[in-house]
Protein backbone atom coordinates (compact mmCIF):
# COMPACT_ATOMS: atom_id res chain seq x y z
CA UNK A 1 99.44 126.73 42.54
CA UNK A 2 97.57 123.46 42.28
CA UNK A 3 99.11 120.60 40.28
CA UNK A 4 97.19 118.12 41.11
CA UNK A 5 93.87 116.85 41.99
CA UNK A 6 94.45 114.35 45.05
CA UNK A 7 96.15 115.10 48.58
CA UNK A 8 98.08 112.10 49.67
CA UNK A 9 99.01 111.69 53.42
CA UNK A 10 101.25 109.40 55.29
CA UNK A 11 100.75 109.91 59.19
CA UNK A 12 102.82 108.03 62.12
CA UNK A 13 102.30 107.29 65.58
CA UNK A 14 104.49 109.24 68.48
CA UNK A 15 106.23 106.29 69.47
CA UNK A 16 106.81 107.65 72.66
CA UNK A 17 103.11 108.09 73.19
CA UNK A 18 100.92 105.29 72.13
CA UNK A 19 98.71 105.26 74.35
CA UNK A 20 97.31 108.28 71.87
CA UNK A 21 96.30 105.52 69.27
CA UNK A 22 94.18 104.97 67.71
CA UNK A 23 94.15 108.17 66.42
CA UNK A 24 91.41 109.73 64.69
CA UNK A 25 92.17 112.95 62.95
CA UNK A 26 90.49 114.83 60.77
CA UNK A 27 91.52 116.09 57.17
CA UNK A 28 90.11 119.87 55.42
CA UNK A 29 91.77 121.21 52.66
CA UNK A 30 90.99 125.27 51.83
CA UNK A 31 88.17 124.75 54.50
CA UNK A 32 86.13 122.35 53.36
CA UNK A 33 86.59 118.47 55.11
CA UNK A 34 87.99 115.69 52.64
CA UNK A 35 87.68 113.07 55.32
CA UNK A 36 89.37 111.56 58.03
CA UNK A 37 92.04 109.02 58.80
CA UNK A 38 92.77 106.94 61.93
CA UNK A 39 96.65 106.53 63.06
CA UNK A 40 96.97 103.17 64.04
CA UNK A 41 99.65 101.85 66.76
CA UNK A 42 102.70 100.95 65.23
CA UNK A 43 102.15 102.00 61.38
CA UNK A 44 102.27 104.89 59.40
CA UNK A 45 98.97 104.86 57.21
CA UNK A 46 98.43 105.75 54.04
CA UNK A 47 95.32 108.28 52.82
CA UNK A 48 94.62 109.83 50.09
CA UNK A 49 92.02 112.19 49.45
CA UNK A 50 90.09 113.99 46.37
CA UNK A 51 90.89 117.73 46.14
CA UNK A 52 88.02 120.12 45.96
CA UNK A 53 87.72 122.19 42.97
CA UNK A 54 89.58 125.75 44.14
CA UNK A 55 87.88 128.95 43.51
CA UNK A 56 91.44 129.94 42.29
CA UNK A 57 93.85 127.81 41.04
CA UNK A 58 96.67 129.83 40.98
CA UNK A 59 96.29 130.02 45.27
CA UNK A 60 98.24 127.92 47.40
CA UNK A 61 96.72 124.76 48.84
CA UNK A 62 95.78 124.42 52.13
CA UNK A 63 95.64 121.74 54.47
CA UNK A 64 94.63 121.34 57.98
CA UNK A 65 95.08 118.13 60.10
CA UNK A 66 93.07 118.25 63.29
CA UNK A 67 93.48 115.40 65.72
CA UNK A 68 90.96 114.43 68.28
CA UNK A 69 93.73 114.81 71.01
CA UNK A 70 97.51 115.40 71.77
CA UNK A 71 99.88 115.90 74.56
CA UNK A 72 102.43 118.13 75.53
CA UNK A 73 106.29 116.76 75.07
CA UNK A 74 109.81 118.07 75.40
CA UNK A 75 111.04 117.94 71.97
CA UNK A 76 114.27 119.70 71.57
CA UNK A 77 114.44 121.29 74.54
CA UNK A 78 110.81 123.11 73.95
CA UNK A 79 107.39 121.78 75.01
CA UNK A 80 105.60 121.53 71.99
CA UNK A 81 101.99 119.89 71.34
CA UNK A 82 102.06 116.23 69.51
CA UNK A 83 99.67 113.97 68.57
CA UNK A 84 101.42 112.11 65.74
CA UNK A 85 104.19 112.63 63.05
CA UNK A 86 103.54 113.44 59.53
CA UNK A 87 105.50 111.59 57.04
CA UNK A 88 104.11 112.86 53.76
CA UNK A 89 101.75 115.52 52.88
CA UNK A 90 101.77 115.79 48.71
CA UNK A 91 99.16 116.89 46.22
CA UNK A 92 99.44 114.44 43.62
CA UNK A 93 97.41 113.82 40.26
């Protein structure tokens, strides 16, 4: 359920690939965009966002984070598909 009427984000660089910064990456919550942020080189940035109004607000929120680009990295043993790290994703009042 939705306690809150903000998102608040907190995104890093993959500081084994800079060369991906700046970053730009775009930010929809339950479909609809809320804006965008830019992940700089060597910060983590801080965004935060008004929440629509949901058409229920007993449903879950949901966020989407859709960089303009990423790369494929061994992490763990597994390939997986990075673009940059997320430190904090929070819906906050």
């Amino acid at each position: 359920a939705r306690t809150g009427s903000s998102l608040d984000l907190e995104l890093a660089p993959v500081p084994e690939r800079l060369d991906l910064t700046p970053l730009p990456v775009s930010v929809e919550v339950d479909g609809q965009q809320v804006g965008a942020a830019v992940v700089p080189r060597e910060a983590t940035i801080h965004e935060r966002f008004e929440l629509p109004e949901p058409e229920d607000p007993l449903a879950p929120v949901e966020v989407r984070l859709i960089p303009y680009r990423w790369v494929a990295l061994p992490i763990h043993g597994l390939t997986q598909l990075v673009s940059f790290k997320p430190v904090r994703i929070a819906v906050t009042n």
